[in-house]
N, C-alpha and C. Protein backbone atom coordinates (compact mmCIF):
# COMPACT_ATOMS: atom_id res chain seq x y z
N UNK A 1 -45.87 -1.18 45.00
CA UNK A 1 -45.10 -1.08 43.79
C UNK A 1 -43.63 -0.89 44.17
N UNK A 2 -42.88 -1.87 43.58
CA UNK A 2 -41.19 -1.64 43.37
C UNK A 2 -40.93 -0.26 42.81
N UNK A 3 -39.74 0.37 43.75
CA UNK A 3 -39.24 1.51 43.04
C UNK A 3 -37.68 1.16 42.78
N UNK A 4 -37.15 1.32 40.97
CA UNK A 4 -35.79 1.44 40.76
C UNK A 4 -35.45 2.58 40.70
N UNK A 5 -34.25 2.78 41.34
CA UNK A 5 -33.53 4.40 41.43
C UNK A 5 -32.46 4.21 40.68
N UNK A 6 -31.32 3.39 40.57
CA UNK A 6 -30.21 3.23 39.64
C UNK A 6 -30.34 1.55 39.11
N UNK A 7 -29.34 1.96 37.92
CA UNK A 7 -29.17 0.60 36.77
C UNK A 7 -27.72 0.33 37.61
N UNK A 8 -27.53 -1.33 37.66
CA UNK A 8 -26.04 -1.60 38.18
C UNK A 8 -25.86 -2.60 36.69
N UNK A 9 -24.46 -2.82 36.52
CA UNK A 9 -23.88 -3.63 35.93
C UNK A 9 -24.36 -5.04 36.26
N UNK A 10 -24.09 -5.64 35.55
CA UNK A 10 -24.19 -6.88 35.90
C UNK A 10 -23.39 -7.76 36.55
N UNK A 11 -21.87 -7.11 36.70
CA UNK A 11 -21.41 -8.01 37.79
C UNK A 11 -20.60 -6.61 39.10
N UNK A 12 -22.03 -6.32 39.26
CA UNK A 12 -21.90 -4.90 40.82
C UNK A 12 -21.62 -6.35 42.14
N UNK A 13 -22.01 -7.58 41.65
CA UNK A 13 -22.05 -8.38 43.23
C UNK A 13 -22.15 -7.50 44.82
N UNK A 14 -23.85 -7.39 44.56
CA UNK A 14 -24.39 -6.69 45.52
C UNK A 14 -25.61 -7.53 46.00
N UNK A 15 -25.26 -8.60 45.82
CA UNK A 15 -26.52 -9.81 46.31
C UNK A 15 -27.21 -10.11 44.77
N UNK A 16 -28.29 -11.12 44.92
CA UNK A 16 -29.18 -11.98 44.03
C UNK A 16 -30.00 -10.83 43.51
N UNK A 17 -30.45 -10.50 42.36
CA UNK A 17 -30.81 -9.46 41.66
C UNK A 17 -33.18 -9.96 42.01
N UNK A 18 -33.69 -9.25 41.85
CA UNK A 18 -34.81 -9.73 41.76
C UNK A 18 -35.56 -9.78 40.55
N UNK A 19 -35.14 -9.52 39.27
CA UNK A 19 -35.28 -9.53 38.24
C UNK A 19 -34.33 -8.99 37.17
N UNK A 20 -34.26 -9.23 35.78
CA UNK A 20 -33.67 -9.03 34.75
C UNK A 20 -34.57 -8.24 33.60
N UNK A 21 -34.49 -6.83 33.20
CA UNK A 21 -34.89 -6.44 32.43
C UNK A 21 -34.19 -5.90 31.50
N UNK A 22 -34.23 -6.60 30.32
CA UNK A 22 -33.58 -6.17 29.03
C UNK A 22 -34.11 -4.85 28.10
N UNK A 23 -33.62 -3.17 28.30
CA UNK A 23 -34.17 -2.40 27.38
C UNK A 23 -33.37 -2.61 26.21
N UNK A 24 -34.54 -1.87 25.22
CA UNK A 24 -33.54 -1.35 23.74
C UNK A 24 -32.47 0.34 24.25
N UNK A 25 -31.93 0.44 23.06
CA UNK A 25 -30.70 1.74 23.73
C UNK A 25 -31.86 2.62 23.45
N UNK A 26 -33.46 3.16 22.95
CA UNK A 26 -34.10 4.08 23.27
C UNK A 26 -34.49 3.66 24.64
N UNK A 27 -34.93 3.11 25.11
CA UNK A 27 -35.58 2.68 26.40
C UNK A 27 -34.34 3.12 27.57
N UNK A 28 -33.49 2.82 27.27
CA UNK A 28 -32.48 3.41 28.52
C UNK A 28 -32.11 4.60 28.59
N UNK A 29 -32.64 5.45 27.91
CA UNK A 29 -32.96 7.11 28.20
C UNK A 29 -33.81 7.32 28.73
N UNK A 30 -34.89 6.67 29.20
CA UNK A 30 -36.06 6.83 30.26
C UNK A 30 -36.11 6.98 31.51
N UNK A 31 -36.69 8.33 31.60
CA UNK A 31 -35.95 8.70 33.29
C UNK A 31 -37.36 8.29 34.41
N UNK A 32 -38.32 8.21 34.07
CA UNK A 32 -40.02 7.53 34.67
C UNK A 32 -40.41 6.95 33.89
N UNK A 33 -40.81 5.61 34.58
CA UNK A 33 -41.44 5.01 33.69
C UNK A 33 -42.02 3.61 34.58
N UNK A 34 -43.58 3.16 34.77
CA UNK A 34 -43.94 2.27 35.38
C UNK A 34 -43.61 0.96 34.27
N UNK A 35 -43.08 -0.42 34.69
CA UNK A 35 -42.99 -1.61 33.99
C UNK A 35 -42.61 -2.12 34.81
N UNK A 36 -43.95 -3.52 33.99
CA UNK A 36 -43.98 -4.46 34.22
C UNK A 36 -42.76 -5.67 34.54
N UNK A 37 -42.75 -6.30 35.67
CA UNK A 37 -41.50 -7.26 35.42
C UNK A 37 -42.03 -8.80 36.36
N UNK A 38 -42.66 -9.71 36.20
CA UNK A 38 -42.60 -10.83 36.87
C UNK A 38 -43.57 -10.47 36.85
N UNK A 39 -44.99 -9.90 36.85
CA UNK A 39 -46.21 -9.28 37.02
C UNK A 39 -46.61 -8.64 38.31
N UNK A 40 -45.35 -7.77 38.58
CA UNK A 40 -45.15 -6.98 39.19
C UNK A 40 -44.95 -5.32 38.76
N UNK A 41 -45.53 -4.65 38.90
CA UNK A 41 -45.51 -3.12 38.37
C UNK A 41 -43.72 -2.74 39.42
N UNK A 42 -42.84 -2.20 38.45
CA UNK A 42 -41.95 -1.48 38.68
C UNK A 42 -41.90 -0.09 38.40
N UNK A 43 -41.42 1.09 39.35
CA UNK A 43 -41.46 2.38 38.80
C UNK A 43 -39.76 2.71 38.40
N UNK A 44 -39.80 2.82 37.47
CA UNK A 44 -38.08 2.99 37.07
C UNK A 44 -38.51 4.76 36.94
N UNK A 45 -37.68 5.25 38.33
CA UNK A 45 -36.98 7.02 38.87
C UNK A 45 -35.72 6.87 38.76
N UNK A 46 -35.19 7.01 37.37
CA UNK A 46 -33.32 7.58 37.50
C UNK A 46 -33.63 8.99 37.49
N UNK A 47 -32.36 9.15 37.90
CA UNK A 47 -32.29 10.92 38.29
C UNK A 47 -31.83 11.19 36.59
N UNK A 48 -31.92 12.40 36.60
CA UNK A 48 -31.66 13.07 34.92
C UNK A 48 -29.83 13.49 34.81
């Protein structure tokens, strides 16, 4: 399983991204949370 630790902007130009996930503005208060992306399980860990 993919682990995300931080959200970057979209133009961080830090290389080719491996996916694009669009939240709603509740969803980006979520500090754990396993999702799905390419049918790949992602664990999204932002720090609080």
């Amino acid at each position: 399983m993919l682990k995300a630790t931080a959200a970057l902007p979209a133009n961080h130009g830090k290389g080719k991204p491996f996916a694009q996930l669009v939240l709603t503005s509740d969803q980006r208060r979520l500090r754990r949370k396993v999702l799905s992306i390419k049918g790949e399980d992602v664990m999204v860990d932002f720090p609080e």
